[in-house]
Protein backbone atom coordinates (compact mmCIF):
# COMPACT_ATOMS: atom_id res chain seq x y z
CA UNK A 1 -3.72 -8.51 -0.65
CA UNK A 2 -5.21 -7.87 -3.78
CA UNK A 3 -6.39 -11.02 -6.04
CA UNK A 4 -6.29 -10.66 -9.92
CA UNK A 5 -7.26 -12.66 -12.52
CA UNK A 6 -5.34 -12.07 -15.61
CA UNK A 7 -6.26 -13.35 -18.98
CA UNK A 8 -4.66 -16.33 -20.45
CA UNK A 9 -1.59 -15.58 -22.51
CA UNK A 10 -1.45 -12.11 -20.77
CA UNK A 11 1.08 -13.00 -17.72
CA UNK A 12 4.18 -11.61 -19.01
CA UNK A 13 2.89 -8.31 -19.75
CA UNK A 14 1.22 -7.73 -16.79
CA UNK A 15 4.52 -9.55 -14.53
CA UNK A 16 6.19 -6.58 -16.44
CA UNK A 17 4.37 -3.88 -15.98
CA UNK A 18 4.73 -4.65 -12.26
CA UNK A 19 7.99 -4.98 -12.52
CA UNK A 20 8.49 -1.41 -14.48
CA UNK A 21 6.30 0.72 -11.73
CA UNK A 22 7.84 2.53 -9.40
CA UNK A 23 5.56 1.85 -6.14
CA UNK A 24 6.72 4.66 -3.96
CA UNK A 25 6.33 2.08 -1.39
CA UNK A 26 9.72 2.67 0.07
CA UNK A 27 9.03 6.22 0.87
CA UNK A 28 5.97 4.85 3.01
CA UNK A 29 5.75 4.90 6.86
CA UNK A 30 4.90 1.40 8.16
CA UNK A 31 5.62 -0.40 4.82
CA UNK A 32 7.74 -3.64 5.36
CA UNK A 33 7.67 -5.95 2.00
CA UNK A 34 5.75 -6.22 -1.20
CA UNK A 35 5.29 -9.96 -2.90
CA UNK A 36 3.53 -10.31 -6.44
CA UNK A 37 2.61 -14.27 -6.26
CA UNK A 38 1.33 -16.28 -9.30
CA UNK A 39 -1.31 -18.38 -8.67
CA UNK A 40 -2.89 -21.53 -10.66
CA UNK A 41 -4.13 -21.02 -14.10
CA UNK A 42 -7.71 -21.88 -14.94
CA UNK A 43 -9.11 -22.52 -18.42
CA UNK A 44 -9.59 -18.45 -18.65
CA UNK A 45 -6.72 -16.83 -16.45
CA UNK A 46 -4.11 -17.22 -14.09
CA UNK A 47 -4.94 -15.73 -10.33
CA UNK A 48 -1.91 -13.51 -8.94
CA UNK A 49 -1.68 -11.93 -5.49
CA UNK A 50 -0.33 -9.22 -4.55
CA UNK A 51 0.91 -9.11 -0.96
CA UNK A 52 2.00 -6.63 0.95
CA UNK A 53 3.09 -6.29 4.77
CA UNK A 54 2.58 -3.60 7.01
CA UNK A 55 2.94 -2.69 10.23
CA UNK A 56 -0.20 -1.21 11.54
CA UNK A 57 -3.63 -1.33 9.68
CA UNK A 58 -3.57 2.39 10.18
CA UNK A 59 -0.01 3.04 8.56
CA UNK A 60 -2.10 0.65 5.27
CA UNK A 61 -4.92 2.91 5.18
CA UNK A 62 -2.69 6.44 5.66
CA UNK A 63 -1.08 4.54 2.58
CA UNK A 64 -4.40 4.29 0.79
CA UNK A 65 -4.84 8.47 1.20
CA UNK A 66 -1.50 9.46 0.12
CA UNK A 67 0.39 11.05 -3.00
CA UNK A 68 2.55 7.65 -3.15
CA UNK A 69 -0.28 5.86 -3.33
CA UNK A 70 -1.73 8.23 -6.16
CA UNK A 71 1.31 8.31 -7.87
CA UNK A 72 1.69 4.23 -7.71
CA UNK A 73 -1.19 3.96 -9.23
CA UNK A 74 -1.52 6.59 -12.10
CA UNK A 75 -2.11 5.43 -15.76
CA UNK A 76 -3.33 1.81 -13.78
CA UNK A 77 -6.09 1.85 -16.24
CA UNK A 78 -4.18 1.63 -19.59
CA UNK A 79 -3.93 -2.23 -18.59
CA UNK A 80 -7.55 -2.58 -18.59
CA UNK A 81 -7.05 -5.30 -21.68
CA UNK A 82 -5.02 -7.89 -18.86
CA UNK A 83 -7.99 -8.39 -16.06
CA UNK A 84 -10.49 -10.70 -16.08
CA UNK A 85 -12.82 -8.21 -13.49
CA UNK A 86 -11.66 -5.85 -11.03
CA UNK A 87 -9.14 -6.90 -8.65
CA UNK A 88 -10.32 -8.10 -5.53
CA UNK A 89 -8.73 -6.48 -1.70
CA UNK A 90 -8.70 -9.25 0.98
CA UNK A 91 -7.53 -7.58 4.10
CA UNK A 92 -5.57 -9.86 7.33
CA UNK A 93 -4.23 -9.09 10.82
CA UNK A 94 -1.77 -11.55 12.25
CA UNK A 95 -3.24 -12.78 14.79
CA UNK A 96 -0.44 -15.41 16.18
């Protein structure tokens, strides 16, 4: 998961741009579903999540090294203007 916190009044721009990005995620071994979640807003931004599911750590991190992942990426700083801070990577393993 990665947490952002996106400025008040910026939320629809930045729910768009993830919607218009082509995550090459489908083309990824391991990858099984991608959720962007809105959070609670705050006097100064509203938190989103995004969530994906995978099914090894190691089929993540080949991810993280790949073209797709490059590509998914590219031109990410152009919305600079929408983040409160850098987003934040929280990383889980199911455990049960």
């Amino acid at each position: 998961m990665n947490r952002f916190e996106i400025l008040i009044n910026s939320e629809d721009v930045f729910e768009q741009v993830w919607r218009d990005r082509d995550s090459h995620l489908n083309k990824v071994e391991g990858f099984k579903n991608f959720n962007l979640i809105r959070g609670e807003t705050y006097e100064d931004h509203t938190l989103y999540v995004s969530h994906s599911t995978w099914r090894s750590k190691e089929d993540f991190t080949n991810w993280t090294k790949s073209e797709a992942f490059r590509q998914a990426h590219r031109g990410a700083g152009e919305n600079k203007g929408l983040y409160l801070g850098h987003p934040i990577f929280e990383g889980f393993e199911v455990v049960i």
